[in-house]
C-alpha atoms as a PDB file:
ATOM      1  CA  UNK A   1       0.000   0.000   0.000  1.00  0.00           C
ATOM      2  CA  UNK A   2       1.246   3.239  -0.929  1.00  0.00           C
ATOM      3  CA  UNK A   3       0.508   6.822   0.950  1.00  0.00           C
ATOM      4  CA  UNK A   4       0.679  10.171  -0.728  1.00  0.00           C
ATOM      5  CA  UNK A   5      -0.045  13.676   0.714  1.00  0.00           C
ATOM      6  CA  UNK A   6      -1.321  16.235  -1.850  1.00  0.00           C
ATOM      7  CA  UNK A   7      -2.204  19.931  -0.290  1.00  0.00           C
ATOM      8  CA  UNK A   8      -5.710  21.074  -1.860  1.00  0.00           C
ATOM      9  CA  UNK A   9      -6.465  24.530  -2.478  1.00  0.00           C
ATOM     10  CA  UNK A  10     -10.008  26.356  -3.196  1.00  0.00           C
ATOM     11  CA  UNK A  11     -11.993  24.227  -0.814  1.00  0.00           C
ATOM     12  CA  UNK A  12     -13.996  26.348   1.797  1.00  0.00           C
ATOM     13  CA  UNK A  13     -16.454  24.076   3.280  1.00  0.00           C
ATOM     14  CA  UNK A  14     -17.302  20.787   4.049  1.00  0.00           C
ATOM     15  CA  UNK A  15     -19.133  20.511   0.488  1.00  0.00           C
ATOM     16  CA  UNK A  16     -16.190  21.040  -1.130  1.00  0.00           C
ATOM     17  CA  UNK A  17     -14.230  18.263   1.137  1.00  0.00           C
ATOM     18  CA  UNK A  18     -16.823  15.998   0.010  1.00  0.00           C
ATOM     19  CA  UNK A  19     -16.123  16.654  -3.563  1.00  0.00           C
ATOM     20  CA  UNK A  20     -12.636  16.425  -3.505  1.00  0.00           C
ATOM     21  CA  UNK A  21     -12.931  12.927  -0.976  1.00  0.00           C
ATOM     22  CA  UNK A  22     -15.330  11.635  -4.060  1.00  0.00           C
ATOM     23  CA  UNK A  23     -13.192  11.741  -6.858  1.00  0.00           C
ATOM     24  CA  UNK A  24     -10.730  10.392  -5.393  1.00  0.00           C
ATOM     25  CA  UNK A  25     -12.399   7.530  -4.288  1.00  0.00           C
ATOM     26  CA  UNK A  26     -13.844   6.976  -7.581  1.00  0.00           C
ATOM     27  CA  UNK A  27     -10.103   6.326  -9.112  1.00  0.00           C
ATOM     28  CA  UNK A  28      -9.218   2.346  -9.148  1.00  0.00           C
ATOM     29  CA  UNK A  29      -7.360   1.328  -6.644  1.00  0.00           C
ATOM     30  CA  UNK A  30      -7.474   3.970  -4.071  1.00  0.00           C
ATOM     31  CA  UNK A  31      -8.289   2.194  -0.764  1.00  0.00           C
ATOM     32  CA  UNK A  32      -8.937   5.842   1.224  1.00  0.00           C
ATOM     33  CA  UNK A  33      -8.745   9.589   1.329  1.00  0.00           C
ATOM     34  CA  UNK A  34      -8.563  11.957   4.512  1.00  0.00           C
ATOM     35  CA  UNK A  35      -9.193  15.595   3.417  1.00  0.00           C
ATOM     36  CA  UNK A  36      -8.262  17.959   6.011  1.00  0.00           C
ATOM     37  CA  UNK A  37     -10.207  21.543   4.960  1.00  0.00           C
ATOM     38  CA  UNK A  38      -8.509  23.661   7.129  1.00  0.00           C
ATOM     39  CA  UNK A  39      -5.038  22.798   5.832  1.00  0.00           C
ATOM     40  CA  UNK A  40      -5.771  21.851   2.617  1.00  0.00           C
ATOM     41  CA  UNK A  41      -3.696  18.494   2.920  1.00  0.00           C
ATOM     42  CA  UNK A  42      -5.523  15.402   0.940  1.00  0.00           C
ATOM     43  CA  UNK A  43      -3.956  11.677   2.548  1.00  0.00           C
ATOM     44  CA  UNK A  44      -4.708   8.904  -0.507  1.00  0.00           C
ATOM     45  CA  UNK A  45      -3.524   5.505   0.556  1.00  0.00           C
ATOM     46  CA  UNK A  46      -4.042   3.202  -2.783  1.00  0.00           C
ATOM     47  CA  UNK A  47      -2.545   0.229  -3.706  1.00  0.00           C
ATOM     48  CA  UNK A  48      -2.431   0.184  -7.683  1.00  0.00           C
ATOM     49  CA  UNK A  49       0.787   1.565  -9.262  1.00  0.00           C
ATOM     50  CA  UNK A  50      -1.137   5.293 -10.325  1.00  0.00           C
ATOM     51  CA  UNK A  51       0.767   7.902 -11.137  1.00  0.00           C
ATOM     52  CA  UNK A  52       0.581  11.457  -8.941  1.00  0.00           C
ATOM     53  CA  UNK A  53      -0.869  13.241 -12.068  1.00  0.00           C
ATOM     54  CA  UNK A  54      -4.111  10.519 -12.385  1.00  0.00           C
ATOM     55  CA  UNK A  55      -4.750  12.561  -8.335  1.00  0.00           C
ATOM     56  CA  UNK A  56      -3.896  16.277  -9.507  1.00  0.00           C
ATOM     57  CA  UNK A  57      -6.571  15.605 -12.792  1.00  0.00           C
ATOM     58  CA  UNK A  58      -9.315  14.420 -10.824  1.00  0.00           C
ATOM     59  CA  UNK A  59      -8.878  17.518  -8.326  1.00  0.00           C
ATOM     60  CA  UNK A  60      -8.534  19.669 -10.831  1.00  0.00           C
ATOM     61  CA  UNK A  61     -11.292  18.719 -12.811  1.00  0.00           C
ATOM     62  CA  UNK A  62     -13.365  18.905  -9.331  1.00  0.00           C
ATOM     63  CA  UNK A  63     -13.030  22.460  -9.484  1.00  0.00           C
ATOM     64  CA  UNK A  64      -9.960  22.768  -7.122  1.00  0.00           C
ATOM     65  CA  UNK A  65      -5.968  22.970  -7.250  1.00  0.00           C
ATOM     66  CA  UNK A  66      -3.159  20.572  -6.040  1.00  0.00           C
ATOM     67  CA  UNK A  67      -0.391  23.286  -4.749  1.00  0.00           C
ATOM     68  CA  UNK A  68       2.254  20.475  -3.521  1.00  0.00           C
END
């Protein structure tokens, strides 16, 4: 199982942690997501081989934008 920690920016409410936790989830092989709003910082744990850019696309296409 891998672990990656993205920081989200552009979410303001608990919708918006909701969207970002949903997209995420929908990817293949992502086991769970922990979206902290006040600090922005987005825990994925998944176990396929994705690449980091399959994450930033599916938060940026939410709306929102991966800063690190």
């Amino acid at each position: 199982m891998a672990t990656i920690t993205l920081v989200v920016k552009g979410m303001s409410c608990m919708g918006c942690v909701k969207s970002v936790k949903g997209v995420l989830e929908g990817i293949a092989g992502v086991k769970s997501v922990n979206v902290d709003l006040a600090s922005g910082k987005t825990v994925i744990e998944y176990d396929a081989p994705i690449d980091v850019s399959v994450f930033e696309k599916a938060i940026d296409d939410a709306g929102f934008e991966v800063i690190s």
